[in-house]
C-alpha atoms as a PDB file:
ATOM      1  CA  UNK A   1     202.418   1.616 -85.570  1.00  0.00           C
ATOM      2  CA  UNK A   2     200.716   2.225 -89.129  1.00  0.00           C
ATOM      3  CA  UNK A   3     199.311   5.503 -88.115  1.00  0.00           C
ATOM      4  CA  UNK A   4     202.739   6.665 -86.932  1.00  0.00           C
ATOM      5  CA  UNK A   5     204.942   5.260 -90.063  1.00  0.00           C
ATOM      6  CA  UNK A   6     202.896   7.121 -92.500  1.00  0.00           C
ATOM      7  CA  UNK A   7     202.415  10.526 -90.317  1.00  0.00           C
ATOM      8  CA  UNK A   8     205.754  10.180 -90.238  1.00  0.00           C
ATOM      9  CA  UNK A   9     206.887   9.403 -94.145  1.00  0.00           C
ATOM     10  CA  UNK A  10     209.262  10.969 -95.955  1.00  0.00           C
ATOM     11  CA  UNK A  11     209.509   9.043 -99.180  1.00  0.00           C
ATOM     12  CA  UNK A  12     205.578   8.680-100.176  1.00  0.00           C
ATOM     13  CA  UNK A  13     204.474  12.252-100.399  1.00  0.00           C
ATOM     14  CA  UNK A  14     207.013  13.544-103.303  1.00  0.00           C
ATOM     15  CA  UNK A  15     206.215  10.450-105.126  1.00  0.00           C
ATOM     16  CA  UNK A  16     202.647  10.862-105.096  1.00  0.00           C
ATOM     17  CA  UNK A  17     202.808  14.531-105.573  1.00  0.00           C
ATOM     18  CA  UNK A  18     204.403  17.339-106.602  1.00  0.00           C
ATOM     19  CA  UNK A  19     202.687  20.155-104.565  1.00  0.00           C
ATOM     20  CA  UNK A  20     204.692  20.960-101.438  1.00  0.00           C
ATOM     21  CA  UNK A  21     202.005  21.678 -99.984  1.00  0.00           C
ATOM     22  CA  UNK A  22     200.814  18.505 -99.600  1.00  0.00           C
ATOM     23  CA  UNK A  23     203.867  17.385 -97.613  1.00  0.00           C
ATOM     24  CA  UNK A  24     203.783  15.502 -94.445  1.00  0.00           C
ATOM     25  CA  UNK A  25     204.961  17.601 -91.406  1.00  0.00           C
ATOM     26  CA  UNK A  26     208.052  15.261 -91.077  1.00  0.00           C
ATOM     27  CA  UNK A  27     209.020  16.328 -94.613  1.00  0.00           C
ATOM     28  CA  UNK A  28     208.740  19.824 -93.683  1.00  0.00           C
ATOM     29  CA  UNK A  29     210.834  19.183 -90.440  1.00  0.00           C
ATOM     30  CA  UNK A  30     213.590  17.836 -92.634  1.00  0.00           C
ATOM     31  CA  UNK A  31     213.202  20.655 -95.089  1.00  0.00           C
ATOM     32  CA  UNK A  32     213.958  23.202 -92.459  1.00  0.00           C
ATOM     33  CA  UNK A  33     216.365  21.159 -90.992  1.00  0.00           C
ATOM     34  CA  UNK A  34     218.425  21.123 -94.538  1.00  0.00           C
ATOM     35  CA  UNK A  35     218.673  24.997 -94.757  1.00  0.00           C
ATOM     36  CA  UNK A  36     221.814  26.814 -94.208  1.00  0.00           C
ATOM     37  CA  UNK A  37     220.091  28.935 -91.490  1.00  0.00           C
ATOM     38  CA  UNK A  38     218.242  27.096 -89.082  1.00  0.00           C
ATOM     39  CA  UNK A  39     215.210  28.770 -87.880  1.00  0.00           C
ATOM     40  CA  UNK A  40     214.998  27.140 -84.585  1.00  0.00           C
ATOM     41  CA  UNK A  41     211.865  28.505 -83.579  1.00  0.00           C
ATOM     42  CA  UNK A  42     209.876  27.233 -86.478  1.00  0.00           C
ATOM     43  CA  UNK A  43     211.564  23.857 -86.128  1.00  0.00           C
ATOM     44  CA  UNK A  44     210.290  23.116 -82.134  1.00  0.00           C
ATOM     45  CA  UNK A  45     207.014  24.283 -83.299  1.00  0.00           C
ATOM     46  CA  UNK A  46     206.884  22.281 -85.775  1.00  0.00           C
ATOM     47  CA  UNK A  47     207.741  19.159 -84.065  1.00  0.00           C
ATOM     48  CA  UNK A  48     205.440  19.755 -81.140  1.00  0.00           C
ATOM     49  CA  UNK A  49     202.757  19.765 -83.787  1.00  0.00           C
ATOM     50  CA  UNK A  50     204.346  16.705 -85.334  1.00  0.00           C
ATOM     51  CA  UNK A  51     204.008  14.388 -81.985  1.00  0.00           C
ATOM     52  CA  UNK A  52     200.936  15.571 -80.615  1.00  0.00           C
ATOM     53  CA  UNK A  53     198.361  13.366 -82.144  1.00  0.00           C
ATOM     54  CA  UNK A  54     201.472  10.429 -81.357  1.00  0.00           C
ATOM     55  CA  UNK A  55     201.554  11.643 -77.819  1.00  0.00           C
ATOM     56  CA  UNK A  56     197.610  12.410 -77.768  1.00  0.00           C
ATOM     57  CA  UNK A  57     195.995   9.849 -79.361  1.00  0.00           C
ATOM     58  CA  UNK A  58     197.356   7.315 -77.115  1.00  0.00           C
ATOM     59  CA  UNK A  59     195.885   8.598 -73.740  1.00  0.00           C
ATOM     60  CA  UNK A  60     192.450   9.409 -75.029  1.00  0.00           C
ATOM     61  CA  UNK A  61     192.044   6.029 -76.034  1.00  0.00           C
ATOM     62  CA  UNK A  62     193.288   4.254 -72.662  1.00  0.00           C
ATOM     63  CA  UNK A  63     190.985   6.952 -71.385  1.00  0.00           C
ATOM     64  CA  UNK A  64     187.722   5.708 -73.167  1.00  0.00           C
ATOM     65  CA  UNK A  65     188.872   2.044 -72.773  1.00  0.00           C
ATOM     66  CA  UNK A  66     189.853   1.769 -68.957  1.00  0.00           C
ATOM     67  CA  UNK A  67     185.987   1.270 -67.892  1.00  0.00           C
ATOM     68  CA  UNK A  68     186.588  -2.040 -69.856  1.00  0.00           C
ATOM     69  CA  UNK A  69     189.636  -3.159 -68.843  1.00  0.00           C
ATOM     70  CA  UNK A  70     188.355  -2.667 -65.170  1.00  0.00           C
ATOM     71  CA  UNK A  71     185.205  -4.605 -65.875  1.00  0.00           C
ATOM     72  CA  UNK A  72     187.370  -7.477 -67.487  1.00  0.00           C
ATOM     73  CA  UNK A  73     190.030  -7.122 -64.585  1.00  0.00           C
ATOM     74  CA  UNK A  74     186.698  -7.695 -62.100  1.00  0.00           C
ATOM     75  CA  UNK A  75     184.920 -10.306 -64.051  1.00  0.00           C
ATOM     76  CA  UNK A  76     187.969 -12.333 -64.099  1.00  0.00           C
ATOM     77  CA  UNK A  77     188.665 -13.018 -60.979  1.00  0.00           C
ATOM     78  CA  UNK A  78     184.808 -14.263 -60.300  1.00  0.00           C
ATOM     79  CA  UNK A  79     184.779 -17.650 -60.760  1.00  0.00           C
END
């Protein structure tokens, strides 16, 4: 829940810096959001990039952890 409050922030990056370019993606979604014109193809790519490594990160892990939830689910039930 860390990881995905700060990939998400909004407030943190202008205070720590005044570059734009060092904004999160979230700030950029909101930037292009906030335009008279909305770009809509540059917003949905933008927020599939955004929720990947939310959407990714997940799965790889129950991926490389399942052998040893298996084992525990087996050892368990010896007695």
């Amino acid at each position: 829940m860390y990881f995905i409050s700060n990939w998400n922030g909004l407030l943190w990056p202008p205070i720590i810096s005044s570059n734009r370019s060092m904004d999160t993606l979230a700030a950029e979604l909101a930037r292009f959001t906030g335009q008279p014109m909305i770009e809509y193809g540059l917003v949905m790519a933008d927020s599939s990039v955004a929720i990947a490594p939310m959407v990714i990160a997940p799965m790889v892990i129950a991926l490389l952890l399942i052998e040893r939830v298996v084992e525990g689910i087996a050892t368990s039930g010896i007695r």
